[in-house]
Protein backbone atom coordinates (compact mmCIF):
# COMPACT_ATOMS: atom_id res chain seq x y z
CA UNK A 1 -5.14 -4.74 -0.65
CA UNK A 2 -8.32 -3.36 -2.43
CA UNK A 3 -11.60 -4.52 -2.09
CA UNK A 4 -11.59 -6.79 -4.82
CA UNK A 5 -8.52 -8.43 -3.84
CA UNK A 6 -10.09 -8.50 -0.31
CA UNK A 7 -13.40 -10.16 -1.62
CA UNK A 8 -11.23 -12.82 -3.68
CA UNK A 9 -9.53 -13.95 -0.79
CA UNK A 10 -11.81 -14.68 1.44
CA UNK A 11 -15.05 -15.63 -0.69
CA UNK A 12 -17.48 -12.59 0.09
CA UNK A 13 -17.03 -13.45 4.27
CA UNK A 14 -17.40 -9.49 4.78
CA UNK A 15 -16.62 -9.78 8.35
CA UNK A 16 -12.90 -11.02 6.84
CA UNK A 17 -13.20 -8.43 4.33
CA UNK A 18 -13.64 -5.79 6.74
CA UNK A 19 -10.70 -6.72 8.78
CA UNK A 20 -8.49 -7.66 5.44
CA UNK A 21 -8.94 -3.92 4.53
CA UNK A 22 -8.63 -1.92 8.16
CA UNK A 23 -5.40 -3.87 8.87
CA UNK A 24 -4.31 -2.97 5.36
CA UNK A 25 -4.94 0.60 6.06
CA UNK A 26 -3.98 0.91 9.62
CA UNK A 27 -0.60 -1.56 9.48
CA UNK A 28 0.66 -1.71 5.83
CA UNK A 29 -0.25 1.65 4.20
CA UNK A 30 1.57 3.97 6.42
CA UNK A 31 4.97 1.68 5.47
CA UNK A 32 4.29 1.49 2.19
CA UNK A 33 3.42 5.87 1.65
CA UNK A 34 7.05 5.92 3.41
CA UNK A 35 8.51 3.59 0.93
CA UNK A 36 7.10 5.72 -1.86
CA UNK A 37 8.19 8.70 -0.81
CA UNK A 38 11.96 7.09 -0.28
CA UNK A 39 11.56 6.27 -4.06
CA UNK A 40 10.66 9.14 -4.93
CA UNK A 41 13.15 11.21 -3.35
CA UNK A 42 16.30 8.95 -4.32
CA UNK A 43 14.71 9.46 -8.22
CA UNK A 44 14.90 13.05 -7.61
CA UNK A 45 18.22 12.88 -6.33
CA UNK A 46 19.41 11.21 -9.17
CA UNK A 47 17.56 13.45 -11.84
CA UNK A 48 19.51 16.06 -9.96
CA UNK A 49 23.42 14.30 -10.29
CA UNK A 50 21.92 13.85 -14.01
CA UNK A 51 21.76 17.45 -15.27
């Protein structure tokens, strides 16, 4: 979630804001920087099997 998305949601209450975006960074980036660099390992796994 970015700051705009954060701000959309809940209508400029920056206190909700706040929280949106340190649970965002604290719970949900570390998962989704693992996911990423799954991805990116399986595509260079399969660039490898390719040439």
């Amino acid at each position: 979630m970015d700051l705009v998305d954060a701000f959309e949601k809940h209508h400029k209450n920056f206190e909700l804001v706040f929280v949106a975006l340190t649970t965002y960074d604290k719970d949900l980036r570390p998962y989704i920087t693992k996911v990423q660099a799954a991805a990116v390992a399986m595509l260079d796994d399969l660039r490898r099997y390719q040439n």
